[in-house]
C-alpha atoms as a PDB file:
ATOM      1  CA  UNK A   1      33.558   9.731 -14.793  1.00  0.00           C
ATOM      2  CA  UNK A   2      32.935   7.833 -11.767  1.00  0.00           C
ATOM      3  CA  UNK A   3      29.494   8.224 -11.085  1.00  0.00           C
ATOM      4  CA  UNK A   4      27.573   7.394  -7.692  1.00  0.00           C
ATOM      5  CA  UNK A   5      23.754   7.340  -7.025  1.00  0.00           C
ATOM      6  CA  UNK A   6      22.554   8.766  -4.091  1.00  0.00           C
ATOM      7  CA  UNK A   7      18.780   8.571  -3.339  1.00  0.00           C
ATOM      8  CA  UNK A   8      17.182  11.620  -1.931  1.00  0.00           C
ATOM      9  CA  UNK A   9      13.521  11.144  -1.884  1.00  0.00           C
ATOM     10  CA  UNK A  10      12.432  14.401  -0.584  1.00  0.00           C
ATOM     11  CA  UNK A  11       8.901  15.463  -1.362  1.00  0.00           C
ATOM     12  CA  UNK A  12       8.132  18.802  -0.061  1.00  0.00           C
ATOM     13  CA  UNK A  13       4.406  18.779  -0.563  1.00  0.00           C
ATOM     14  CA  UNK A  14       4.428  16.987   2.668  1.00  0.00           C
ATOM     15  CA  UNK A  15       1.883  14.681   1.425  1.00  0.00           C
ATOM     16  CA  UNK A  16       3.715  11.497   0.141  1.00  0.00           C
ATOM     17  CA  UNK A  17       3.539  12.170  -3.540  1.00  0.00           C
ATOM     18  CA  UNK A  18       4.833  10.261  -6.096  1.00  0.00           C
ATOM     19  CA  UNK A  19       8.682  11.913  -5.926  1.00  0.00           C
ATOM     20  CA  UNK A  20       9.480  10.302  -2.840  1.00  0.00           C
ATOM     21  CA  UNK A  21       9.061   7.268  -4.835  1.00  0.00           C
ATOM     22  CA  UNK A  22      11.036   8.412  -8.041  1.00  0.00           C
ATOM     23  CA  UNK A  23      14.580   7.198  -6.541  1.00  0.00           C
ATOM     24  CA  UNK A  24      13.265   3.285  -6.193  1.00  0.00           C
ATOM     25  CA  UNK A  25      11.712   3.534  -9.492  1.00  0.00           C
ATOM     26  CA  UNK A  26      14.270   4.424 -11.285  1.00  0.00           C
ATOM     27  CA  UNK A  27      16.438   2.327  -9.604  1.00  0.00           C
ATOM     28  CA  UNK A  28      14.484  -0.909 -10.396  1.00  0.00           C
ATOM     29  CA  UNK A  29      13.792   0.027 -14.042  1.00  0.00           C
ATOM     30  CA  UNK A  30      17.785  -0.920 -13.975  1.00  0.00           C
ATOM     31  CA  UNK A  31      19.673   2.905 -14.290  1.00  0.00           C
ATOM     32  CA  UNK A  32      22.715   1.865 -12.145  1.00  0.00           C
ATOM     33  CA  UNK A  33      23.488  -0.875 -14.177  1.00  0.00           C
ATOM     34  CA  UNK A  34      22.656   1.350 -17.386  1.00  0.00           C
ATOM     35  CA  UNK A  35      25.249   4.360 -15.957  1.00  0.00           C
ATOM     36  CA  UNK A  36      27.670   2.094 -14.757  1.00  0.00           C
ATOM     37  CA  UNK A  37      27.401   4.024 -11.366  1.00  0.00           C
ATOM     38  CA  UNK A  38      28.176   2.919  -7.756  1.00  0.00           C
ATOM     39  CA  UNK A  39      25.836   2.405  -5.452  1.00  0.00           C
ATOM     40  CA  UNK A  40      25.964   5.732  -2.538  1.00  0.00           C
ATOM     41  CA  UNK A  41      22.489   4.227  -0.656  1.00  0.00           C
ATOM     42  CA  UNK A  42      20.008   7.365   0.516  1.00  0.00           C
ATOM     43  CA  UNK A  43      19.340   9.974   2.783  1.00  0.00           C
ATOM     44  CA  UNK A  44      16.700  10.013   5.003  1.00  0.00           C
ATOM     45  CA  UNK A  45      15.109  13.040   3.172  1.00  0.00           C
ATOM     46  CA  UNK A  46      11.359  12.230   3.480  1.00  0.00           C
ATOM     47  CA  UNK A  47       9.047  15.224   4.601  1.00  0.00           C
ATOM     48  CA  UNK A  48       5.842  13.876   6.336  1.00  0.00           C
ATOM     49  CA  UNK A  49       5.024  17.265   8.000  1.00  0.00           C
ATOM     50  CA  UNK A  50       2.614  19.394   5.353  1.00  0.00           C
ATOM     51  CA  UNK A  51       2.309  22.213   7.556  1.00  0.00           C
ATOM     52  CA  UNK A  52       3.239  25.120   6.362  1.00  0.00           C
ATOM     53  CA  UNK A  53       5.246  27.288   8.907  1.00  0.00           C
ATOM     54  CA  UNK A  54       4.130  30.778   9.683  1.00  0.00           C
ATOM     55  CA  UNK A  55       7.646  32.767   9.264  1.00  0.00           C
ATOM     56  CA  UNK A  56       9.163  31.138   6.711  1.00  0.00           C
ATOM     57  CA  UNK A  57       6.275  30.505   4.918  1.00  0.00           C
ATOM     58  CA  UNK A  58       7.684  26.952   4.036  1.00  0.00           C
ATOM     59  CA  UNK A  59       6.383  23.881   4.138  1.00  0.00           C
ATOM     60  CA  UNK A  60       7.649  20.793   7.017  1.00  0.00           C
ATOM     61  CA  UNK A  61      10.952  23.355   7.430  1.00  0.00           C
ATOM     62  CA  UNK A  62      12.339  21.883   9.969  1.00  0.00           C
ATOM     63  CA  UNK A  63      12.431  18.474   8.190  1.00  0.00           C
ATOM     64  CA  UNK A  64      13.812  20.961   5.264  1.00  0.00           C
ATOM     65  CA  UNK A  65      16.465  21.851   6.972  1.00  0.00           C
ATOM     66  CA  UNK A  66      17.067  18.983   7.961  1.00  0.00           C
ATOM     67  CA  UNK A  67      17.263  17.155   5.181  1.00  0.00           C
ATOM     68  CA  UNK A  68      19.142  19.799   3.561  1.00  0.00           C
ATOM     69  CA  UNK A  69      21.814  19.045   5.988  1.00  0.00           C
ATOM     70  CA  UNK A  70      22.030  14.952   5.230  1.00  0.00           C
ATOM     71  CA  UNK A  71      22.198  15.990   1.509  1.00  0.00           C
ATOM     72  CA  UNK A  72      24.852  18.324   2.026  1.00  0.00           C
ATOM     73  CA  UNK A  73      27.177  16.191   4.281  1.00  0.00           C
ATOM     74  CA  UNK A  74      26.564  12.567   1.958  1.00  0.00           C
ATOM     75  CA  UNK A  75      27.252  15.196  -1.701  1.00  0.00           C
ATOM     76  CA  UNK A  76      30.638  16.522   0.487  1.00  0.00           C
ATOM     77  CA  UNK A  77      31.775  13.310   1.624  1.00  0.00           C
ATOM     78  CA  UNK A  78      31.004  11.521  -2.444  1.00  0.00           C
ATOM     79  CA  UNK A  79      33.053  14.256  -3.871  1.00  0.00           C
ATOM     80  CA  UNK A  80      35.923  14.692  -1.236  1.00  0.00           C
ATOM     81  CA  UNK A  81      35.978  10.851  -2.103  1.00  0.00           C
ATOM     82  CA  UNK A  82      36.176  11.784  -5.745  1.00  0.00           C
ATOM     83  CA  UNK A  83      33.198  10.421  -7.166  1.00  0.00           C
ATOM     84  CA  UNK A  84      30.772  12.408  -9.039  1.00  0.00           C
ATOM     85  CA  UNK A  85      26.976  12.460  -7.199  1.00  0.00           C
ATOM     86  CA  UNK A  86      23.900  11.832  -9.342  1.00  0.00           C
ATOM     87  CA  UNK A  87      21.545  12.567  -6.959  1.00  0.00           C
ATOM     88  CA  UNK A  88      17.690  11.306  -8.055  1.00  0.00           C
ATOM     89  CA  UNK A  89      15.101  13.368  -5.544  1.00  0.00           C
ATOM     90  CA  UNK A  90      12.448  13.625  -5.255  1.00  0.00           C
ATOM     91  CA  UNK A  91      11.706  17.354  -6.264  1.00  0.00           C
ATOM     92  CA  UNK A  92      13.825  20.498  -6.241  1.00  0.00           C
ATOM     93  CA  UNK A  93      14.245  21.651  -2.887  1.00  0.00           C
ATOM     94  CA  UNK A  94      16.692  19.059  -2.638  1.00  0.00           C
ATOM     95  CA  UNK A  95      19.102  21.614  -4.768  1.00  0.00           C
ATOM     96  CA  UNK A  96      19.527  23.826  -1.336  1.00  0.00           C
ATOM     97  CA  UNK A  97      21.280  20.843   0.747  1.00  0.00           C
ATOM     98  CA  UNK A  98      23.268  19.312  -2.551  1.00  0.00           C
ATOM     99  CA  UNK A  99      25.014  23.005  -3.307  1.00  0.00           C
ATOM    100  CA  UNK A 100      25.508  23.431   0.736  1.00  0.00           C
ATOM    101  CA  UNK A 101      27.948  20.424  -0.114  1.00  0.00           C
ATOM    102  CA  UNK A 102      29.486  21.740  -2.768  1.00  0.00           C
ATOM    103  CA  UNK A 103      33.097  23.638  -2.878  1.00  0.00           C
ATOM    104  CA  UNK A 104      32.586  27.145  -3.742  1.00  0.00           C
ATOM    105  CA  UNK A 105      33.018  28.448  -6.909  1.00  0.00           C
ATOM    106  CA  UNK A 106      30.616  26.693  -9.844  1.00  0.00           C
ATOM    107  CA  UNK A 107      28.210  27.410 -12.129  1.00  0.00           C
ATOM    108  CA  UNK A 108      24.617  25.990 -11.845  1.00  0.00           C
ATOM    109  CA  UNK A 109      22.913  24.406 -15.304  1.00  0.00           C
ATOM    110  CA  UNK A 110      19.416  24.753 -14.276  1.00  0.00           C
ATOM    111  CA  UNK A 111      16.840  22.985 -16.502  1.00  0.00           C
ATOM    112  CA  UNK A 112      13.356  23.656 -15.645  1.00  0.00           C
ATOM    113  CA  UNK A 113      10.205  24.409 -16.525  1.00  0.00           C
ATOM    114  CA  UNK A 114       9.872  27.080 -14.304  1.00  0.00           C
ATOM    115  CA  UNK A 115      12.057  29.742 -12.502  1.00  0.00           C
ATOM    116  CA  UNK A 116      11.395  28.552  -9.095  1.00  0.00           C
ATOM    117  CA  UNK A 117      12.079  31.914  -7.952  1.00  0.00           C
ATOM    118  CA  UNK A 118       8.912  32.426  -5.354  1.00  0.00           C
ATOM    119  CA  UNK A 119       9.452  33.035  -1.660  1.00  0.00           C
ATOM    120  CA  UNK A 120       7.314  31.858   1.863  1.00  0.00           C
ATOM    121  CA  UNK A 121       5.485  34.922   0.725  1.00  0.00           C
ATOM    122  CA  UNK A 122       4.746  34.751  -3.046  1.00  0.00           C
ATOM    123  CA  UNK A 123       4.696  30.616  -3.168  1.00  0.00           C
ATOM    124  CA  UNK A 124       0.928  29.653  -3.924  1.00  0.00           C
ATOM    125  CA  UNK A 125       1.804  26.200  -2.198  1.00  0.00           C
ATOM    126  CA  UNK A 126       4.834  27.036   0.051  1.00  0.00           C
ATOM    127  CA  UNK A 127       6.622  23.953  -1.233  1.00  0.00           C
ATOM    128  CA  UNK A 128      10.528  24.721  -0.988  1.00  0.00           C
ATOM    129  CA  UNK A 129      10.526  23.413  -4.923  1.00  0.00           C
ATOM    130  CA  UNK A 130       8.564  26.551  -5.629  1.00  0.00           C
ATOM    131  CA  UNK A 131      11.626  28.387  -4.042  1.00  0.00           C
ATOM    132  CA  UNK A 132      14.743  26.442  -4.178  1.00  0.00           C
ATOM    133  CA  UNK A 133      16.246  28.984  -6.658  1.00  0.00           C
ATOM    134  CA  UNK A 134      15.897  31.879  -4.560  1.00  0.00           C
ATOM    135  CA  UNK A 135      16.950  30.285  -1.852  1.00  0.00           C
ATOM    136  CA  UNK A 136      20.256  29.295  -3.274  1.00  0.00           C
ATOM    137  CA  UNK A 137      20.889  32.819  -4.631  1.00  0.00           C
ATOM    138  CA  UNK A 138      19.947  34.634  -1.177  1.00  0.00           C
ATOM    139  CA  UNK A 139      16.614  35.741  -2.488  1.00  0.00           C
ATOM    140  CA  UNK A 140      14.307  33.308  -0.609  1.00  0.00           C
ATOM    141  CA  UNK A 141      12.944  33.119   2.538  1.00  0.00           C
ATOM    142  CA  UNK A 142      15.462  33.531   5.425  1.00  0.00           C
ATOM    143  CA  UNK A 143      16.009  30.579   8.071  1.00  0.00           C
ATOM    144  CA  UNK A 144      15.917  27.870   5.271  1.00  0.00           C
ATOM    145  CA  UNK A 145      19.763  27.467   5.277  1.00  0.00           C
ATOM    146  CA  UNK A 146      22.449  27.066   7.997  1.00  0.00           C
ATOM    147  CA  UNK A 147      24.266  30.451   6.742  1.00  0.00           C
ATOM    148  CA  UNK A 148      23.758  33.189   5.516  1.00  0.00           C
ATOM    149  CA  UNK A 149      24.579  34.630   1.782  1.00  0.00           C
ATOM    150  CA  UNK A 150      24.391  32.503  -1.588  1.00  0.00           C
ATOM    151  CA  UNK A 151      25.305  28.890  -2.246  1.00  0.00           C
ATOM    152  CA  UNK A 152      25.835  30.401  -5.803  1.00  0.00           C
ATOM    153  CA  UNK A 153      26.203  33.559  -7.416  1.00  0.00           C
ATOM    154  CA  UNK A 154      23.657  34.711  -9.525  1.00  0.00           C
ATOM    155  CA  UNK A 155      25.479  35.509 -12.390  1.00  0.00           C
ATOM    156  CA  UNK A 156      26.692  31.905 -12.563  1.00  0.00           C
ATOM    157  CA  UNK A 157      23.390  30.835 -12.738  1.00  0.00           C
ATOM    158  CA  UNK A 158      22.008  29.521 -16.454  1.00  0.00           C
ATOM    159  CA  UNK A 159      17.945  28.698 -16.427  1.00  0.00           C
ATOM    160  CA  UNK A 160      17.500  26.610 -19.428  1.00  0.00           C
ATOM    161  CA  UNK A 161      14.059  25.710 -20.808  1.00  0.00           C
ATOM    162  CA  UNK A 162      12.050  27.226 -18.389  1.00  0.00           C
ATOM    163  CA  UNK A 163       8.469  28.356 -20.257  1.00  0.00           C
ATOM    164  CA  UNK A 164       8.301  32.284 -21.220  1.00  0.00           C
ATOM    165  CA  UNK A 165       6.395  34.624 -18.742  1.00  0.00           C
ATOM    166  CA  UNK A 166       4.715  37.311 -19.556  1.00  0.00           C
ATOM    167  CA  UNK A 167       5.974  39.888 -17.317  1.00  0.00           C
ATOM    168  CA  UNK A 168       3.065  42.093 -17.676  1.00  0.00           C
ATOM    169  CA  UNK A 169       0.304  39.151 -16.738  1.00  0.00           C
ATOM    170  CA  UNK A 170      -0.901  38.311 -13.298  1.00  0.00           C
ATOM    171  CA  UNK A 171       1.045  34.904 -13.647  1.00  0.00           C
ATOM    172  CA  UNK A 172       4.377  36.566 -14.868  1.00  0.00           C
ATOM    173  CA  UNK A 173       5.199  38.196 -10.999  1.00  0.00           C
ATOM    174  CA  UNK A 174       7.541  35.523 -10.446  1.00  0.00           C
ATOM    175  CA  UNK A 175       9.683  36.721 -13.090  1.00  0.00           C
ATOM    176  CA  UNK A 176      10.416  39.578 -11.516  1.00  0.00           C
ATOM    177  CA  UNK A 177      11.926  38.038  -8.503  1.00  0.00           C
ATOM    178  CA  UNK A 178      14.271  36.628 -10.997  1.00  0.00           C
ATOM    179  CA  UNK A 179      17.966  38.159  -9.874  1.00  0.00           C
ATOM    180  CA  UNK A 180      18.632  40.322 -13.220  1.00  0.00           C
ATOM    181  CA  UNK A 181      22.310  38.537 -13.130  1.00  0.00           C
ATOM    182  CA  UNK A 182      20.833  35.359 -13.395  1.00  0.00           C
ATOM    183  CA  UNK A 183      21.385  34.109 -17.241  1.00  0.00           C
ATOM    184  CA  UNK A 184      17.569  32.802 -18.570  1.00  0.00           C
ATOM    185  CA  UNK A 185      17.199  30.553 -22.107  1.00  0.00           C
ATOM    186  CA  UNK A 186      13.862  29.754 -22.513  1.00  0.00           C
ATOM    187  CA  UNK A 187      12.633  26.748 -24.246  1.00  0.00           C
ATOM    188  CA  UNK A 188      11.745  28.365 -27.052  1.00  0.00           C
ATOM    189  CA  UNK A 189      15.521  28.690 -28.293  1.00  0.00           C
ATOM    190  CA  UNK A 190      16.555  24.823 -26.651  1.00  0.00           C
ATOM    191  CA  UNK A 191      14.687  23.056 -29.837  1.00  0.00           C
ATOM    192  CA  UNK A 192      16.700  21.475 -32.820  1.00  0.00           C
ATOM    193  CA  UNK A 193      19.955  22.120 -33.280  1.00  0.00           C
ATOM    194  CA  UNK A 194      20.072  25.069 -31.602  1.00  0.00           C
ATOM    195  CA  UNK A 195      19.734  23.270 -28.033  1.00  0.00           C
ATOM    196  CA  UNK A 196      23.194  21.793 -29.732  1.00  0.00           C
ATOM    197  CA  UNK A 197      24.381  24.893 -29.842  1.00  0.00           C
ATOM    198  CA  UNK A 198      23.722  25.896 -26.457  1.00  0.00           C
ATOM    199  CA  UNK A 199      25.154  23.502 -24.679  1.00  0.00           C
ATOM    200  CA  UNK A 200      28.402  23.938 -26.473  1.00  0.00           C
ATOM    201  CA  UNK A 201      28.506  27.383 -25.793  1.00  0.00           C
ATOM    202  CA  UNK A 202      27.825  26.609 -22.157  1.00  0.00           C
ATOM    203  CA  UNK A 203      30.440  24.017 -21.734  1.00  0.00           C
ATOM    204  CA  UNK A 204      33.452  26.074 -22.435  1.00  0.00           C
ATOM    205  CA  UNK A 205      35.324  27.363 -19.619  1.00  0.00           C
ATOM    206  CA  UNK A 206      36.975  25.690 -16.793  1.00  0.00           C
ATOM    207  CA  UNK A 207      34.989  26.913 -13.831  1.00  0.00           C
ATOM    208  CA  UNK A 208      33.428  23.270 -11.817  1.00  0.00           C
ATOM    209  CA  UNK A 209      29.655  23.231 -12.434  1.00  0.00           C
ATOM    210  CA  UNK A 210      26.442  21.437 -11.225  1.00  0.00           C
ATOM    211  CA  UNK A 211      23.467  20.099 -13.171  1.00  0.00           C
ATOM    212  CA  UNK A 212      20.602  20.209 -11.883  1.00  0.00           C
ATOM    213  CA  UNK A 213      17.785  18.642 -14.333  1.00  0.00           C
ATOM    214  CA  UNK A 214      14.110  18.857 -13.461  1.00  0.00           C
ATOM    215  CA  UNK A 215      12.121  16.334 -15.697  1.00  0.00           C
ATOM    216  CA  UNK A 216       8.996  18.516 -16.067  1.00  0.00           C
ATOM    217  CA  UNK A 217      11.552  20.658 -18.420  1.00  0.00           C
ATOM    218  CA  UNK A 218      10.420  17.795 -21.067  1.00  0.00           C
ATOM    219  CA  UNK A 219       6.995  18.418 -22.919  1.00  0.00           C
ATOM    220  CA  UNK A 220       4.433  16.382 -21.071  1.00  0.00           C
ATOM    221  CA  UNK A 221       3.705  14.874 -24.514  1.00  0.00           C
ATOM    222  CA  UNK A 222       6.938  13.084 -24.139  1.00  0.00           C
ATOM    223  CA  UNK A 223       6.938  12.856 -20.495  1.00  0.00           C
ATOM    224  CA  UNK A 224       3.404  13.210 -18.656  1.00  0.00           C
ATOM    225  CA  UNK A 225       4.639  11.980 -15.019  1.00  0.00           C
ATOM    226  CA  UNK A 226       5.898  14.780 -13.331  1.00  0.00           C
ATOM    227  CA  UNK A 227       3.762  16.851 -10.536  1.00  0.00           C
ATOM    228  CA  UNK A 228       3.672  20.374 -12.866  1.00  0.00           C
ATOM    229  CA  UNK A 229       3.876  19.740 -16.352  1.00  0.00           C
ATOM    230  CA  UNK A 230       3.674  22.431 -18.542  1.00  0.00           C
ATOM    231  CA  UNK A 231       3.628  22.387 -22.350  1.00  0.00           C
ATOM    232  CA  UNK A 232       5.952  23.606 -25.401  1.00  0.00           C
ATOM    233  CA  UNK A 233       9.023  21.401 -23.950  1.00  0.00           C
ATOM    234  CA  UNK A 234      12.032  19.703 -25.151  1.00  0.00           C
ATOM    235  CA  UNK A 235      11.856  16.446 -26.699  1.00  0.00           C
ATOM    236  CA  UNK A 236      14.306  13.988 -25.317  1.00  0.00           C
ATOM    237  CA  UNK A 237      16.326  14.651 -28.427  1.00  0.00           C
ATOM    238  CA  UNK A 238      16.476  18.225 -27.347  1.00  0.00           C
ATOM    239  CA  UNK A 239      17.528  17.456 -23.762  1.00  0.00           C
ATOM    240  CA  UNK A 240      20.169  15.036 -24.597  1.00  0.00           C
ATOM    241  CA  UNK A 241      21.589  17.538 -27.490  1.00  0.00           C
ATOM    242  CA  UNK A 242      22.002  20.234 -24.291  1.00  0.00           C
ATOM    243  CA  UNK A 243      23.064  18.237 -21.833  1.00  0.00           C
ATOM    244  CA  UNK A 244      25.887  16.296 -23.606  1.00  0.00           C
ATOM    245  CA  UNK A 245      28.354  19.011 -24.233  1.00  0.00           C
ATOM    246  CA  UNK A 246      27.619  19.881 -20.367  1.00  0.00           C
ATOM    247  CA  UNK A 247      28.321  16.519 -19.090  1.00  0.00           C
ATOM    248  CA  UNK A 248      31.473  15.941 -21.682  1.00  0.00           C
ATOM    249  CA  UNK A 249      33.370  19.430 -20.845  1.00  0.00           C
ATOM    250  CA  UNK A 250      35.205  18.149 -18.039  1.00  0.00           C
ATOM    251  CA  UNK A 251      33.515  20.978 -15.554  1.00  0.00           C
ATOM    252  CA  UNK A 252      31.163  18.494 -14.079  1.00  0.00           C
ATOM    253  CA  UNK A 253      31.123  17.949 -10.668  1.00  0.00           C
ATOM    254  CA  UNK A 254      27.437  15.789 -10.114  1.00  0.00           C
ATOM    255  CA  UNK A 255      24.092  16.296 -11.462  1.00  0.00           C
ATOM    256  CA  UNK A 256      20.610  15.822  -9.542  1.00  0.00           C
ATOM    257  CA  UNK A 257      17.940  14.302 -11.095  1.00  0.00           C
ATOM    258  CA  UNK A 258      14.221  15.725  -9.927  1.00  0.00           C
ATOM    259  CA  UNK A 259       9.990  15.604 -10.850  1.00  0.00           C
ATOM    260  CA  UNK A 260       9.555  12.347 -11.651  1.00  0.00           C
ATOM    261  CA  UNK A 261       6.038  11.406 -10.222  1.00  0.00           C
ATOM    262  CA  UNK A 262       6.367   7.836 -10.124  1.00  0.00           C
ATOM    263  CA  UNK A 263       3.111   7.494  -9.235  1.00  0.00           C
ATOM    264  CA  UNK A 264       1.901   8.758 -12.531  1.00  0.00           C
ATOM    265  CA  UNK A 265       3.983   5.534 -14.304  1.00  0.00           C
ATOM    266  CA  UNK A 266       2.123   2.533 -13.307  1.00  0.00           C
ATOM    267  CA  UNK A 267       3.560   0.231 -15.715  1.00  0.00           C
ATOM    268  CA  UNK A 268       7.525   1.332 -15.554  1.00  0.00           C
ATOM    269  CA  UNK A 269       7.766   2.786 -19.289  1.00  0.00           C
ATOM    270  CA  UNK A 270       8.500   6.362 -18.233  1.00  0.00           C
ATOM    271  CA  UNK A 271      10.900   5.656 -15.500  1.00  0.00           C
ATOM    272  CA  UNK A 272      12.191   3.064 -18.194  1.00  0.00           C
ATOM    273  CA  UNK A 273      12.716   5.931 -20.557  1.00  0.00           C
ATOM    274  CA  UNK A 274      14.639   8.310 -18.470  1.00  0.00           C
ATOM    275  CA  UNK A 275      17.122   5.774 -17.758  1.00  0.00           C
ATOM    276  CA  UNK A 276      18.079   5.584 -21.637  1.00  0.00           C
ATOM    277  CA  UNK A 277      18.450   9.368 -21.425  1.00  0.00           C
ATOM    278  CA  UNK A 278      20.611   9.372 -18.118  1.00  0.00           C
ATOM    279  CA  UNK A 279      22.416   6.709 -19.681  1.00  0.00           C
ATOM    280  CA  UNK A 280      23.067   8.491 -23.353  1.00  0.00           C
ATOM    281  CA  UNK A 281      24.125  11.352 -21.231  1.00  0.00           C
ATOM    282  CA  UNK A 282      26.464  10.265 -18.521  1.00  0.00           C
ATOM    283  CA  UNK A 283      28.084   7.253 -21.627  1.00  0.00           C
ATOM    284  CA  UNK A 284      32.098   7.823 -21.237  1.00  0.00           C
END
C-alpha cells in the first residue's frame, strides 16, 4: 500500500492542547520512516478561536469548517493520486473534512472510546470531537458541513471499543442519539482472540472503507496521553489483532490517526510506542 502522511493538527478545544502537537511528535519519534510512507506535508487545521458559537453550538466553527474543507480537498487530491492518506490529527472532528474527501460508498471502522454522538445541544464542551459522528451521519448540528445529508450511511458504520453505557443512567443519554443502524462492539467483546475474530469478520466484503482510530480506545494503563481516557480498554495486542485483518483486506482506502495528547508524553516513549503499532499494522 502506498501510504502518505498528512498532518492535520486540529484541536477543537480551541485552547492549544496537546493534539495540535500529536502530528510533530509522532513524526519525530521516526513513524514515516517506520511505515515506509511519503511525506503529504499538513493542513493548516489549527483552531485558536474557543468560542463556542450560539447556533451551532460548536466550538471556533468557522475555523471548523474551514478546516474541514483543507482536509477534504488534500484526502481527495492523495487518493485521486492513488496513495492511501494516514492522516495523524489532532482529535476527531477532523473525521467530518477527511470523509467530505472521500468517494461515496464506504464503510467507516470507528474505534473509540466513546460514541461521539452529542450535538451543539447535548455536547457538555461543544468540541466538534464530541460530535463528529453525528455529524457525519446527518445527526449533528446543522451548518457544520458544506451539504447537506450524510458523508456515510449509518448502517455502514461499525463503533468498535467504545465503553458500555448504561442507557438508563444520567450519563448513558448519548446513547440514545446513537442512529439504531449504526453497528456498536463494545470493548468488552474486542479482548483476546476474539478482537481476532472481529476484525476478520469485518474485513470481508469488497465495499472501500475508512479507519478511523482514536487512541483513547486503548486502556489508559497502556496509553495514559490522550485528552479523555477512560478505562477497561484494549491492550495494544488487542488493537493490532482488530486492526490487521482491516488494513490487510484490500478495502482500505486511508486511516486517520487521533487523541494523542502529546503534551502528556514529555519524554517521547508513548508517541514512540504508537509508531511500533502503526507500523505492525500498515507492514506489507
Amino acid at each position: 500500500m502506498r501510504w502518505s502522511v498528512l498532518d492535520a493538527p486540529l484541536d477543537s478545544s480551541g485552547r492549544g492542547r496537546g493534539e495540535h502537537r500529536a502530528p510533530a511528535a509522532l513524526r519525530a519519534a521516526g513513524l514515516l520512516g517506520r511505515v515506509g510512507a511519503a511525506d503529504a506535508g499538513a493542513v493548516d487545521a489549527l483552531i485558536t478561536d474557543p468560542v463556542r458559537d450560539p447556533e451551532t453550538g460548536v466550538i471556533g466553527v468557522d475555523q471548523v469548517r474551514r478546516a474541514g474543507r483543507a482536509i477534504a480537498a488534500r484526502t481527495t487530491t492523495l487518493i485521486g493520486a492513488g496513495r492511501h492518506p494516514l492522516v495523524l490529527g489532532g482529535d476527531c472532528a477532523i473525521l467530518p473534512g477527511i470523509l467530505q474527501g472521500l468517494p461515496s460508498g464506504f464503510d467507516l471502522w470507528f474505534l473509540d472510546a466513546h460514541l461521539d454522538f452529542e450535538d451543539g445541544r447535548t455536547s457538555p464542551t461543544g468540541e466538534g470531537a464530541d460530535m463528529d459522528l453525528s455529524i457525519v451521519t446527518d445527526h449533528g448540528p446543522a451548518g457544520v458541513l458544506d451539504r447537506e445529508g450524510p458523508l456515510v450511511d449509518p448502517d455502514q458504520v461499525h463503533v468498535l471499543g467504545h465503553r458500555p453505557l448504561d442507557r438508563a443512567a444520567t450519563d448513558g443519554k448519548e446513547a440514545y442519539r446513537v442512529d439504531p443502524a449504526v453497528r456498536l462492539v463494545p470493548a468488552t467483546r474486542l479482548r483476546g482472540a476474539d478482537a481476532a475474530a472481529v476484525g476478520r469478520d469485518l474485513a470481508v466484503g469488497t465495499t472501500p472503507a475508512w479507519l478511523h482510530l482514536d487512541l483513547d480506545v486503548l486502556d489508559p494503563l497502556v496509553l495514559p496521553a490522550v485528552s479523555y481516557p477512560e478505562p477497561d480498554g484494549l491492550d495494544w495486542a488487542d488493537l493490532v489483532a482488530l486492526a490487521r485483518p482491516l488494513v490487510c483486506s484490500g478495502r482500505l482506502i486511508g486511516m486517520s490517526v487521533t487523541d494523542f495528547n502529546a503534551d502528556e508524553d514529555p519524554d517521547g516513549r508513548h508517541a514512540e510506542r504508537i509508531g511500533q503499532a502503526l507500523a505492525e499494522l500498515l507492514a506489507d
